[in-house]
N, C-alpha and C. Protein backbone atom coordinates (compact mmCIF):
# COMPACT_ATOMS: atom_id res chain seq x y z
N UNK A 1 0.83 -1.20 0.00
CA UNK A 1 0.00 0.00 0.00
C UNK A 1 0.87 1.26 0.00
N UNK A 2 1.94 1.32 0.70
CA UNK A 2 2.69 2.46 1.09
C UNK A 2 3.77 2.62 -0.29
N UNK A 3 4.13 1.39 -1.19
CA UNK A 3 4.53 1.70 -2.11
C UNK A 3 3.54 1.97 -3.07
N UNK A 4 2.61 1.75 -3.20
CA UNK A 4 1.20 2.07 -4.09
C UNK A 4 1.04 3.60 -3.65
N UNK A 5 1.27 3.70 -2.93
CA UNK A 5 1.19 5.64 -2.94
C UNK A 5 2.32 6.35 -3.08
N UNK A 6 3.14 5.72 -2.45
CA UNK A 6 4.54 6.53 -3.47
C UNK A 6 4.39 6.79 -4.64
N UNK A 7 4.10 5.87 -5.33
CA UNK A 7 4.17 5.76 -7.46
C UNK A 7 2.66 6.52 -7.73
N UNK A 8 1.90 6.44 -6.66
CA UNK A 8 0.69 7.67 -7.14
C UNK A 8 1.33 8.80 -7.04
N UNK A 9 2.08 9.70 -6.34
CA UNK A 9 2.16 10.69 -5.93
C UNK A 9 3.44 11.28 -6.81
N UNK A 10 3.91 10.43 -7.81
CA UNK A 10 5.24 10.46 -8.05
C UNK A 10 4.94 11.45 -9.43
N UNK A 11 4.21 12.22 -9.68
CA UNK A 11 3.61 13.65 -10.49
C UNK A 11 3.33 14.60 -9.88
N UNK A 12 3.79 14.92 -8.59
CA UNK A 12 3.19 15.92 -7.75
C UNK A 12 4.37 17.07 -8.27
N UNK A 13 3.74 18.47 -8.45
CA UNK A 13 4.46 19.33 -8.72
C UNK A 13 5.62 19.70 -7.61
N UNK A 14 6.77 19.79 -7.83
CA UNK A 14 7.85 20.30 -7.20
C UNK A 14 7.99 19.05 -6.32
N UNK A 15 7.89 17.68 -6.62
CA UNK A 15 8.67 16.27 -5.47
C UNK A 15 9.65 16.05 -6.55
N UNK A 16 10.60 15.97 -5.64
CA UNK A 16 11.96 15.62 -6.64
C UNK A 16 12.30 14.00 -6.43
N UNK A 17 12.18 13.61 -5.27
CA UNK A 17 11.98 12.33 -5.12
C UNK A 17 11.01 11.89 -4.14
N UNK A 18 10.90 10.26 -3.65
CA UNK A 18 10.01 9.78 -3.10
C UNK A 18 10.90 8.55 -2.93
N UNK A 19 10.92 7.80 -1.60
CA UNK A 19 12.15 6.77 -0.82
C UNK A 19 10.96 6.09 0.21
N UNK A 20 11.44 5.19 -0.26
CA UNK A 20 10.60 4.17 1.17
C UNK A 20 12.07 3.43 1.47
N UNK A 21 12.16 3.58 3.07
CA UNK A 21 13.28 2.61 3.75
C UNK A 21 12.73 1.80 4.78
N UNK A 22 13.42 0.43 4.82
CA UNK A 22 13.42 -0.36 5.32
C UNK A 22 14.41 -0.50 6.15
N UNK A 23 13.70 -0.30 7.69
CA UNK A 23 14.75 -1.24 8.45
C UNK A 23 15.41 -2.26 8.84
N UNK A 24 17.45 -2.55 8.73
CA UNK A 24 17.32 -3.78 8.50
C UNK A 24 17.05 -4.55 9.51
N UNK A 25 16.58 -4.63 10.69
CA UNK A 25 16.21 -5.10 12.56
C UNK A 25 14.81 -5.56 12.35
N UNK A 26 14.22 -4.81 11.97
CA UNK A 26 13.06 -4.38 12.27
C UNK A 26 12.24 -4.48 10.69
N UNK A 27 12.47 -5.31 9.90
CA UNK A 27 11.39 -5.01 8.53
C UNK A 27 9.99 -4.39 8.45
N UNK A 28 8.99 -4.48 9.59
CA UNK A 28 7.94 -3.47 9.69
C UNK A 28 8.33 -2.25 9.71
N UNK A 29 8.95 -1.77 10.36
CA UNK A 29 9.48 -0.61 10.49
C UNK A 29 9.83 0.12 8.98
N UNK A 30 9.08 1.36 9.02
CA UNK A 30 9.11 1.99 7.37
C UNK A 30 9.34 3.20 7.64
N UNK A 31 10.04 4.04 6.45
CA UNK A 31 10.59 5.47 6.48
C UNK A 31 9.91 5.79 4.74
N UNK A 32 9.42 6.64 4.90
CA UNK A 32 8.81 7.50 3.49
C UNK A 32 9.21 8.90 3.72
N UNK A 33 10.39 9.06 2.92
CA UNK A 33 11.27 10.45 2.77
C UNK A 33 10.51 10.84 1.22
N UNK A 34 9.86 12.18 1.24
CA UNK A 34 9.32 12.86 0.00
C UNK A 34 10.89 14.26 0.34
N UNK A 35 11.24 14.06 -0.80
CA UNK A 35 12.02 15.36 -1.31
C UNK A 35 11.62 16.53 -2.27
N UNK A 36 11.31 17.72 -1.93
CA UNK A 36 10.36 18.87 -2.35
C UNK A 36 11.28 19.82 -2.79
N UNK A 37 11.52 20.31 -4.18
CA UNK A 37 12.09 21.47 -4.70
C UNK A 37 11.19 22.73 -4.14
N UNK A 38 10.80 23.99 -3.10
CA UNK A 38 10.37 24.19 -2.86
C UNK A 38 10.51 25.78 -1.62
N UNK A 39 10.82 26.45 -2.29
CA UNK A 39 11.41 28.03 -1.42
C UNK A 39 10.99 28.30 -0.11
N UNK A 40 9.49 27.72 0.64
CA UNK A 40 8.76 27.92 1.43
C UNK A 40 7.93 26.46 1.47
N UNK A 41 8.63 25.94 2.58
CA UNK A 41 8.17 24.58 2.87
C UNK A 41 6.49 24.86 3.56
N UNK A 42 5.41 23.67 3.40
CA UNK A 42 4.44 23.67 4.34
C UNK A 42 5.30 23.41 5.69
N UNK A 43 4.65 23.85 6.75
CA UNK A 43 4.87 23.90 8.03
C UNK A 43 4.08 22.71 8.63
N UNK A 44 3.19 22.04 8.45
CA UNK A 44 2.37 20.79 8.72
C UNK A 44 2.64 19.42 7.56
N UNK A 45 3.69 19.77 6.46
CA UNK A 45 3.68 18.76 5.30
C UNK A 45 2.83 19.09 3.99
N UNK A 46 3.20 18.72 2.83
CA UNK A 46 2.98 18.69 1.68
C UNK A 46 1.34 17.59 1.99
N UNK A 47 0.31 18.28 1.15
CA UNK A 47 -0.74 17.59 1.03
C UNK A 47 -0.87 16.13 0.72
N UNK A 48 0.26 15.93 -0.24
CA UNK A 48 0.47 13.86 -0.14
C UNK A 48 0.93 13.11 1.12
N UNK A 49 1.86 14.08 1.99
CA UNK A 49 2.25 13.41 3.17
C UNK A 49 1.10 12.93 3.84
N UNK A 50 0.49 14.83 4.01
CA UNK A 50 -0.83 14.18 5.24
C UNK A 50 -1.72 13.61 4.62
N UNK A 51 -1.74 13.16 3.30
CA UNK A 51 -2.66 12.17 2.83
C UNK A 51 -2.16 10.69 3.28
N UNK A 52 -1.36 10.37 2.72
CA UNK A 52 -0.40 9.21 2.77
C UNK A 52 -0.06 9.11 4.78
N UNK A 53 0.00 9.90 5.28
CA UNK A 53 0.02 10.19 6.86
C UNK A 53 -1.56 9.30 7.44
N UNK A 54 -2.73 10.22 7.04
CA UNK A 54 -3.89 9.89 7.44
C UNK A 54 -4.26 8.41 6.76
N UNK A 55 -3.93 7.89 5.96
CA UNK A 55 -4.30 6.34 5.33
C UNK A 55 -3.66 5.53 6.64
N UNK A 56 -1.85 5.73 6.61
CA UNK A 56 -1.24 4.78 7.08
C UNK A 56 -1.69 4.57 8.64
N UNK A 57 -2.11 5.60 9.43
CA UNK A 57 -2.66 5.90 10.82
C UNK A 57 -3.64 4.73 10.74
N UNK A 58 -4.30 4.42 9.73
CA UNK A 58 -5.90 3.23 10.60
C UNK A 58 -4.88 2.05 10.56
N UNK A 59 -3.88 1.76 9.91
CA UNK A 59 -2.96 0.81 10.16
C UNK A 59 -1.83 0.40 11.27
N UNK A 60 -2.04 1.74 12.13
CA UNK A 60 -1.20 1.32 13.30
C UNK A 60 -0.71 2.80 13.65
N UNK A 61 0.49 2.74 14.05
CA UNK A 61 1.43 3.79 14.98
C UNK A 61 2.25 4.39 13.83
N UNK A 62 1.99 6.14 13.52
CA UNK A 62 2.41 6.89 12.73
C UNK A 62 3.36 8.27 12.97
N UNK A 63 4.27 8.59 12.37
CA UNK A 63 5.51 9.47 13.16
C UNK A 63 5.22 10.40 11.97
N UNK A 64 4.89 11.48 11.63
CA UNK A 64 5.21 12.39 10.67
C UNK A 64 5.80 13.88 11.17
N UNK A 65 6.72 14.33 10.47
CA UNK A 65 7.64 15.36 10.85
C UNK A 65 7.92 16.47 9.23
N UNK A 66 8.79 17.15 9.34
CA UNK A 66 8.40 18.00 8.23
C UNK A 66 10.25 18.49 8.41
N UNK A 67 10.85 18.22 7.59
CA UNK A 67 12.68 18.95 8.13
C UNK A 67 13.03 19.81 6.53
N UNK A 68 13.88 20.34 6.50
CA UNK A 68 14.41 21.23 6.05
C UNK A 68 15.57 21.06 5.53
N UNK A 69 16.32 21.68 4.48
CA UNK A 69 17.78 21.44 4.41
C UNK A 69 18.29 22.92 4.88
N UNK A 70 19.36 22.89 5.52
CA UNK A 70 19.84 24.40 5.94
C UNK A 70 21.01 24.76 5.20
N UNK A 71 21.13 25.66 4.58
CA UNK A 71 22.23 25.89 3.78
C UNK A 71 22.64 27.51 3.87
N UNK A 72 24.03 27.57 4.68
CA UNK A 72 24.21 28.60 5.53
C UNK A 72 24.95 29.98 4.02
N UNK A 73 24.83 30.59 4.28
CA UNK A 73 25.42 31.71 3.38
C UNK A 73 27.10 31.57 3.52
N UNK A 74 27.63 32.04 2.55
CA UNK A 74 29.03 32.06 2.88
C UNK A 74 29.66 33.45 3.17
C-alpha cells in the first residue's frame, strides 16, 4: 500500500523524489522520505504526506515530521 502511494504521488508538482526505507532489525518498520524542490516549505507537510500520513494511521502507529535542508550563506 505504502509503495502504491509513493508511485501515485510520483507527479506531484515540485517532489523531486520519493524513498521508502526499510529497516534492516526491524522489517515493519518503514521510512517514506518525500524530497520537495520548494522556497517555502508547508509547516504541517505537503498535502500527499498528510494524505499518505492519514491512510497509514488506521494501520497502526504513525511518526510524521516535516525537516528542512539548511544551507548557511558564505
Amino acid at each position: 500500500m505504502l509503495f502504491d502511494s509513493v508511485r501515485q504521488i510520483g507527479g506531484e508538482q515540485g517532489l523531486i523524489d520519493a524513498r521508502v526505507l526499510i529497516n534492516v532489525v526491524f522489517p515493519s518498520d518503514l521510512a517514506l522520505h518525500l524530497i520537495w524542490d520548494t522556497e517555502s516549505p508547508e509547516t504541517q507537510g505537503s498535502r500527499a504526506a498528510l494524505g499518505i500520513t492519514q491512510t497509514l494511521k488506521t494501520f497502526g502507529l504513525v511518526d510524521h515530521s516535516v525537516w528542512t535542508d539548511h544551507i548557511s550563506g558564505g
